[in-house]
PDB file of N, CA and C in Angstrom:
ATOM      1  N   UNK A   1     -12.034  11.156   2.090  1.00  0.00           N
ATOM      2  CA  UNK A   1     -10.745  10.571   1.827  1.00  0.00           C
ATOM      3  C   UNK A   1      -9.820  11.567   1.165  1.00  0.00           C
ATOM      4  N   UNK A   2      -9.905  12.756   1.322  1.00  0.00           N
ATOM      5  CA  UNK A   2      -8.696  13.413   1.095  1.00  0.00           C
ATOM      6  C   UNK A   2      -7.156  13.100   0.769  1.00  0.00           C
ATOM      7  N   UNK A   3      -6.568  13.306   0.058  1.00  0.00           N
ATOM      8  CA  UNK A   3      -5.509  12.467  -0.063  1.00  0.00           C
ATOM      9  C   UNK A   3      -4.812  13.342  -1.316  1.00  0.00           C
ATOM     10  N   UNK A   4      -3.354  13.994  -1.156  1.00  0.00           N
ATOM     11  CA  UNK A   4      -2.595  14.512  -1.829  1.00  0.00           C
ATOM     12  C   UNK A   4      -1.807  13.726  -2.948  1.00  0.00           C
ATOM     13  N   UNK A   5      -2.118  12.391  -2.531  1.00  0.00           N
ATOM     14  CA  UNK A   5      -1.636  11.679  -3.904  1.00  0.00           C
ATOM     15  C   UNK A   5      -2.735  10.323  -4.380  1.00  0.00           C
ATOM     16  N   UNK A   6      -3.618   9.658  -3.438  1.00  0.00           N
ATOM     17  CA  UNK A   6      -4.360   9.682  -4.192  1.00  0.00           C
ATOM     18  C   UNK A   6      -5.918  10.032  -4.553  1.00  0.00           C
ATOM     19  N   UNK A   7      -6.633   9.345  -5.360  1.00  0.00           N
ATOM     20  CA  UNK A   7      -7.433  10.205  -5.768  1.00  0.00           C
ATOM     21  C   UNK A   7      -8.635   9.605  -5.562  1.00  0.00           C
ATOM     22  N   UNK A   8      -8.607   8.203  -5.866  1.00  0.00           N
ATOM     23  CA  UNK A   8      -9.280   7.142  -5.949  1.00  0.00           C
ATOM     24  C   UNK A   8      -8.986   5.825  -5.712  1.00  0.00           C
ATOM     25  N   UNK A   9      -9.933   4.351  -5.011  1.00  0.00           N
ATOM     26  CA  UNK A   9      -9.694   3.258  -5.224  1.00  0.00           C
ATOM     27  C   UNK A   9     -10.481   2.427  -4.584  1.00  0.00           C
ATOM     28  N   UNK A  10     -10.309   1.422  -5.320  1.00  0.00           N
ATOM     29  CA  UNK A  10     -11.501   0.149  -5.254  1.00  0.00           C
ATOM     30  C   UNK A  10     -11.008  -1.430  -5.119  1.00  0.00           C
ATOM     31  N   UNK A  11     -11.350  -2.250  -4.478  1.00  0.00           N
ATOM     32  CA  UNK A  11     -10.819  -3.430  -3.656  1.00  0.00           C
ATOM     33  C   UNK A  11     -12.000  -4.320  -4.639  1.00  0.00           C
ATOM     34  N   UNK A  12     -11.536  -5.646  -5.251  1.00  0.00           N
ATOM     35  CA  UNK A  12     -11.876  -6.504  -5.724  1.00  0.00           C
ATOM     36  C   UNK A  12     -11.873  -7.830  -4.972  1.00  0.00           C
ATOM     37  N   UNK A  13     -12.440  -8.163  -3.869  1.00  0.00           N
ATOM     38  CA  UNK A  13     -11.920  -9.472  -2.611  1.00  0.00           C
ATOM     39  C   UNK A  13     -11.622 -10.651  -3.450  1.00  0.00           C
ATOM     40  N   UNK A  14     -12.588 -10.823  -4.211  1.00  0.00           N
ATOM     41  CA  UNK A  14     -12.615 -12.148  -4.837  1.00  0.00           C
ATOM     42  C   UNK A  14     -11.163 -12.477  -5.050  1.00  0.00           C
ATOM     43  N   UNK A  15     -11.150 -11.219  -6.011  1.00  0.00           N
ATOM     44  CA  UNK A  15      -9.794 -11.828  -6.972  1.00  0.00           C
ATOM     45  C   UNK A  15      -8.371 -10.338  -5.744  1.00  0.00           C
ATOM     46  N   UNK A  16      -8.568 -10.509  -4.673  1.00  0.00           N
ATOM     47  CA  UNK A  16      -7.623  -9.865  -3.877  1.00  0.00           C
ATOM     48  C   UNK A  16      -7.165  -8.883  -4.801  1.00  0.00           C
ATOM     49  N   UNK A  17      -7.328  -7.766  -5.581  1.00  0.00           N
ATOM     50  CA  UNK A  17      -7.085  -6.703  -6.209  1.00  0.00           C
ATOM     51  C   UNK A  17      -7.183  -5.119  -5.737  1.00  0.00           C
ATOM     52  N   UNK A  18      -6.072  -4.035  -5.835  1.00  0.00           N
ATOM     53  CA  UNK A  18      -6.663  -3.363  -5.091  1.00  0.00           C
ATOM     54  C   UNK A  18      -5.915  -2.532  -6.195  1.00  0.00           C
ATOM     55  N   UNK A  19      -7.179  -1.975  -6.872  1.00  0.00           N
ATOM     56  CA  UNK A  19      -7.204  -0.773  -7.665  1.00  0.00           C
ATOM     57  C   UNK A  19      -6.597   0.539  -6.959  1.00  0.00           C
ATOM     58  N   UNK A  20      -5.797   1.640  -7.321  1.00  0.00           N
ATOM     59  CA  UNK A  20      -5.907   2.512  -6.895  1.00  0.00           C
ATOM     60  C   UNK A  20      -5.389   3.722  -8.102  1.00  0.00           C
ATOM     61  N   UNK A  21      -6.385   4.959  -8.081  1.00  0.00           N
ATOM     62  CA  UNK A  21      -5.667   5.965  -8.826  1.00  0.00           C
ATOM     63  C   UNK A  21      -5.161   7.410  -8.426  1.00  0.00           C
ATOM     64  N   UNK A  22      -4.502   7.509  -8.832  1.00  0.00           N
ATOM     65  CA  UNK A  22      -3.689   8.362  -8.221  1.00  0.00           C
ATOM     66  C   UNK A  22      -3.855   9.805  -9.079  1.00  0.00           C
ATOM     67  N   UNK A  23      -3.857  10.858  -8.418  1.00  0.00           N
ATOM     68  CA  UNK A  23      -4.032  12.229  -8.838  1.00  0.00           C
ATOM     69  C   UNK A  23      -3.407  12.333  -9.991  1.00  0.00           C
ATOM     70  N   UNK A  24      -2.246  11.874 -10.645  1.00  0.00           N
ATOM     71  CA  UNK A  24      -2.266  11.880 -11.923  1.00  0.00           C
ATOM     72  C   UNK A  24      -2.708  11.621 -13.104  1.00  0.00           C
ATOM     73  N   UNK A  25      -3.922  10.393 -12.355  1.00  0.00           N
ATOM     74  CA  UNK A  25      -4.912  10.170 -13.527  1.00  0.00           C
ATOM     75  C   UNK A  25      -4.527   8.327 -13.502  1.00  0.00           C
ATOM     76  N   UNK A  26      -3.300   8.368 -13.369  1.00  0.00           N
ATOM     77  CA  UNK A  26      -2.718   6.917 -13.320  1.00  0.00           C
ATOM     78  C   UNK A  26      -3.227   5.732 -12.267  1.00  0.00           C
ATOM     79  N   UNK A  27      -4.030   4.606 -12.940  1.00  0.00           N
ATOM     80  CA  UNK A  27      -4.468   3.938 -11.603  1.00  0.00           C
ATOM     81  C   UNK A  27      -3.027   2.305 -11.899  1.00  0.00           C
ATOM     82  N   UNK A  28      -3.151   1.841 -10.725  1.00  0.00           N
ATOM     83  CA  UNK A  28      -2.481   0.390 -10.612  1.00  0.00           C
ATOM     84  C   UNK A  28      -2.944  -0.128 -10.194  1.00  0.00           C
ATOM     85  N   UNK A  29      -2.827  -1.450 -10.227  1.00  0.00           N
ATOM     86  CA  UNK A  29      -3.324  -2.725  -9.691  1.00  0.00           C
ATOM     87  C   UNK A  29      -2.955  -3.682  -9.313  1.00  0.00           C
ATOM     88  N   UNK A  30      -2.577  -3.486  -7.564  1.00  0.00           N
ATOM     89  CA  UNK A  30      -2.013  -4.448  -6.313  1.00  0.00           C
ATOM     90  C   UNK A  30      -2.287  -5.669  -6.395  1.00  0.00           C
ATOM     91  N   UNK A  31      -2.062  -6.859  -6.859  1.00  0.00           N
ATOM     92  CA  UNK A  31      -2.292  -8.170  -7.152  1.00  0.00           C
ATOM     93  C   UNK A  31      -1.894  -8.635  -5.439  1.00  0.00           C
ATOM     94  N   UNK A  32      -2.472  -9.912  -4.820  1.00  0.00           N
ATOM     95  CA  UNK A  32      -2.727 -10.614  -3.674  1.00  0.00           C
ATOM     96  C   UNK A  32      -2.772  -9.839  -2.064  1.00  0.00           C
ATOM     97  N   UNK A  33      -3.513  -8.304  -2.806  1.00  0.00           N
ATOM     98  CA  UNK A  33      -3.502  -7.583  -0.997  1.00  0.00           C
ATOM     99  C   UNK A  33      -4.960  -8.475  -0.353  1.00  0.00           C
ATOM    100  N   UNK A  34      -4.186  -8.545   1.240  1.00  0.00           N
ATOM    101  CA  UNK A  34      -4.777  -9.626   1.406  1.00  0.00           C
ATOM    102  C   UNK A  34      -6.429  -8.458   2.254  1.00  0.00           C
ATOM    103  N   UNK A  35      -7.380  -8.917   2.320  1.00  0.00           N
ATOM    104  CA  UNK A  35      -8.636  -8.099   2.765  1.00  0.00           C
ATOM    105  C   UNK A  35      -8.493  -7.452   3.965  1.00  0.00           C
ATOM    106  N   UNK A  36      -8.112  -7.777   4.934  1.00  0.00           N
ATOM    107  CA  UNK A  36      -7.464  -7.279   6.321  1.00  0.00           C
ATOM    108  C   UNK A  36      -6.599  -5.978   6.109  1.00  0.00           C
ATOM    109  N   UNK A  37      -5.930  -6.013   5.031  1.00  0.00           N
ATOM    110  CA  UNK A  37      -4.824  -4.946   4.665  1.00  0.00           C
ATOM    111  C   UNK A  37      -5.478  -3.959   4.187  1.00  0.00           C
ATOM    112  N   UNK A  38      -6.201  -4.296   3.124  1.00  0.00           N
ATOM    113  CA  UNK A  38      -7.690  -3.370   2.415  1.00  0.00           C
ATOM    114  C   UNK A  38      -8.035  -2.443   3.481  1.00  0.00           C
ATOM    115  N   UNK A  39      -8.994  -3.338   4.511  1.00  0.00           N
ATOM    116  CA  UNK A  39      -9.931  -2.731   5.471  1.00  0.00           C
ATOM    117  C   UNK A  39      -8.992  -2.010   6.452  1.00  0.00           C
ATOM    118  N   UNK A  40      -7.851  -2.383   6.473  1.00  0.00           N
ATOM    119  CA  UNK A  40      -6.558  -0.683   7.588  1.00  0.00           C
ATOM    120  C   UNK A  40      -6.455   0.171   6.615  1.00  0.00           C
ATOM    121  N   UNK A  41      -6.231   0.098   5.108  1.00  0.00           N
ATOM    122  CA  UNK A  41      -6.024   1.138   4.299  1.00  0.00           C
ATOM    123  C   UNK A  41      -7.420   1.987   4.399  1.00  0.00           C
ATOM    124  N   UNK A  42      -8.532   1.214   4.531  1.00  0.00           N
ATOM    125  CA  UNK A  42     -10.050   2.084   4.551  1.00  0.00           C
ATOM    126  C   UNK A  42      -9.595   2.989   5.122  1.00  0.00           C
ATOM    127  N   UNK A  43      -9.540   2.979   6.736  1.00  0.00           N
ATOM    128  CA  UNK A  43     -10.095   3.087   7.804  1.00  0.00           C
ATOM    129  C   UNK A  43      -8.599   4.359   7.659  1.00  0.00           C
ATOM    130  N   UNK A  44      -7.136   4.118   7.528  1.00  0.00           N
ATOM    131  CA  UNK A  44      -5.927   5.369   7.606  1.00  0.00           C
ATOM    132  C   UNK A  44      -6.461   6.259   7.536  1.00  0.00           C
ATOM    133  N   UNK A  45      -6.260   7.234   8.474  1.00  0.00           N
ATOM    134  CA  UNK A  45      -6.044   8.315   8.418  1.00  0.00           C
ATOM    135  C   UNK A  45      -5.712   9.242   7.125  1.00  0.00           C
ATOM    136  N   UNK A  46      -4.335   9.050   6.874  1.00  0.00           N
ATOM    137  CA  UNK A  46      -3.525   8.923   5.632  1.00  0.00           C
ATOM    138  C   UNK A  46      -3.518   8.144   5.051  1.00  0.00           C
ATOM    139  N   UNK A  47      -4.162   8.180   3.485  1.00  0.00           N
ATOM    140  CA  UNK A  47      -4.306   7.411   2.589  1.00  0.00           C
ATOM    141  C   UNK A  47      -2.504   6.952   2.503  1.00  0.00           C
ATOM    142  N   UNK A  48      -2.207   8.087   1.619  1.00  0.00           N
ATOM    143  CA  UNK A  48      -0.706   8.195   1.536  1.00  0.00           C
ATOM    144  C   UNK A  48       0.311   7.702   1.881  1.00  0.00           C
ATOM    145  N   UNK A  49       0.233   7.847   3.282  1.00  0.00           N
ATOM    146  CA  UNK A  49       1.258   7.257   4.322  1.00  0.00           C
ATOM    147  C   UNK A  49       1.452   5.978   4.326  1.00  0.00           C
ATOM    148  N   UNK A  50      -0.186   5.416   4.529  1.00  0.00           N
ATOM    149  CA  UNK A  50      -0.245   3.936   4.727  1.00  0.00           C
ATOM    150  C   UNK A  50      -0.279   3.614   3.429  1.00  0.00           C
ATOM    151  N   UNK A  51      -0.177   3.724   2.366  1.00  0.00           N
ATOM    152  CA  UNK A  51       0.332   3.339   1.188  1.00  0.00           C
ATOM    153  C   UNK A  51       1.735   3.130   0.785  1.00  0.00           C
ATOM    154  N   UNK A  52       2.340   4.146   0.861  1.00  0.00           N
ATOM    155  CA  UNK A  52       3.785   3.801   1.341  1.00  0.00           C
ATOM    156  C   UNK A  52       4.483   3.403   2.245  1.00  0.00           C
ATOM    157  N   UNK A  53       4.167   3.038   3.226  1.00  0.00           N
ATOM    158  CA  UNK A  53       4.310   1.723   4.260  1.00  0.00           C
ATOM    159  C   UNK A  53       3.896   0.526   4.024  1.00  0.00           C
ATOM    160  N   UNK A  54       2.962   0.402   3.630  1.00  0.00           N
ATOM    161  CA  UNK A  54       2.400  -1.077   3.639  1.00  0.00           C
ATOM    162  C   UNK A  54       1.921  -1.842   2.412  1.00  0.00           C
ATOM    163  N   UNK A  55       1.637  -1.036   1.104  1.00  0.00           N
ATOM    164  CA  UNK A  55       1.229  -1.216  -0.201  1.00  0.00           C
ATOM    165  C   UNK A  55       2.468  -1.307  -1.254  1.00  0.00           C
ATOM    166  N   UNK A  56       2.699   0.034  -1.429  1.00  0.00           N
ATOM    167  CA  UNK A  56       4.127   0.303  -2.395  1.00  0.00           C
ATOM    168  C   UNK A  56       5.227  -0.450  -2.186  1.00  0.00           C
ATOM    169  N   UNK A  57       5.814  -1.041  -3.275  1.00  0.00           N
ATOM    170  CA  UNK A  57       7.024  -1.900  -3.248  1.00  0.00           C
ATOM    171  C   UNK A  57       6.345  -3.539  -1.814  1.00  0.00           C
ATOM    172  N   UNK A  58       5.639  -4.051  -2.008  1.00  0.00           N
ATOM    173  CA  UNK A  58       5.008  -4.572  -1.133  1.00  0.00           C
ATOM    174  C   UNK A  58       4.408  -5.914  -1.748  1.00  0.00           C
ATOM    175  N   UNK A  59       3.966  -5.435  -2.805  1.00  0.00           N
ATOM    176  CA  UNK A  59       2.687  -6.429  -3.849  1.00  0.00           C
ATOM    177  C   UNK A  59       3.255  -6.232  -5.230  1.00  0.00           C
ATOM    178  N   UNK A  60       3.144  -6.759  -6.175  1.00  0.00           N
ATOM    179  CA  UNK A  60       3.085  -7.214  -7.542  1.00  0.00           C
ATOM    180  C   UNK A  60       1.994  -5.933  -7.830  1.00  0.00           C
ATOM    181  N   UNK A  61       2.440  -5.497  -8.949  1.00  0.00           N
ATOM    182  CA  UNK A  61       1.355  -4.101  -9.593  1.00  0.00           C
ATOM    183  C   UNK A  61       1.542  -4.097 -10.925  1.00  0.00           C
ATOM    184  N   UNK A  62       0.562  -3.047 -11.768  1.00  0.00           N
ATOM    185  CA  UNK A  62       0.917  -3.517 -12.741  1.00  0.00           C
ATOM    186  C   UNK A  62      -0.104  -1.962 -13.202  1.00  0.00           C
ATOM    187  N   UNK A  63       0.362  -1.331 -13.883  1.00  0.00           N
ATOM    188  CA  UNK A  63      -0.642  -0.058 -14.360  1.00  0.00           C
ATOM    189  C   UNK A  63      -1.826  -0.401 -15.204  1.00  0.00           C
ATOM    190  N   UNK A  64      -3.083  -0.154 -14.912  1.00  0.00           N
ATOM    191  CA  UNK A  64      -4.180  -0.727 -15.270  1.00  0.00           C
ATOM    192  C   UNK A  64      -4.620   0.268 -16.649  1.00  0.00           C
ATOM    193  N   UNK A  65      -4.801   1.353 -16.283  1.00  0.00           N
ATOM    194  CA  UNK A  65      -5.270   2.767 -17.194  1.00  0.00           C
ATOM    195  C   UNK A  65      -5.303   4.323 -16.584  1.00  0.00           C
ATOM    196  N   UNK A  66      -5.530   4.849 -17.413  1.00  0.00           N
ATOM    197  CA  UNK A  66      -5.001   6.210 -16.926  1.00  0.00           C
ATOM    198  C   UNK A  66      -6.398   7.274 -17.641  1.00  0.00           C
ATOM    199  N   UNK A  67      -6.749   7.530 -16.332  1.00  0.00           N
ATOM    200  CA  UNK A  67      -8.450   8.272 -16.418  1.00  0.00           C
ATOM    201  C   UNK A  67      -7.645   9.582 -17.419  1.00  0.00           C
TER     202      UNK A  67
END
């Protein structure tokens, strides 16, 4: 998963959460991504891209912690 911005991230189904941290150390946390959306972000090519298409400005977030 290579990825110039991010670094890391982890999908919570239960509670539809989708952790992600980003090369700055900074992670957030996507409140109601729905699992279908998750499993295309797996699978992108570009983490990145499809993050800013389909994630960013998209969902409710909220900065979780910063590794």
């Amino acid at each position: 998963m290579p990825s110039s911005v991010i670094r890391d991230f982890d999908y919570d189904e239960e509670h539809r959460a989708l952790d992600i941290t980003f090369v700055s150390g900074k992670v957030y946390r996507y409140r109601d991504v729905p699992p279908e959306l998750f499993a295309d972000f797996e699978m992108a090519r570009s983490k990145g891209e499809f993050f800013n298409r389909h994630i960013r400005d998209c969902f409710a977030c909220s900065e979780v912690a910063e590794s």
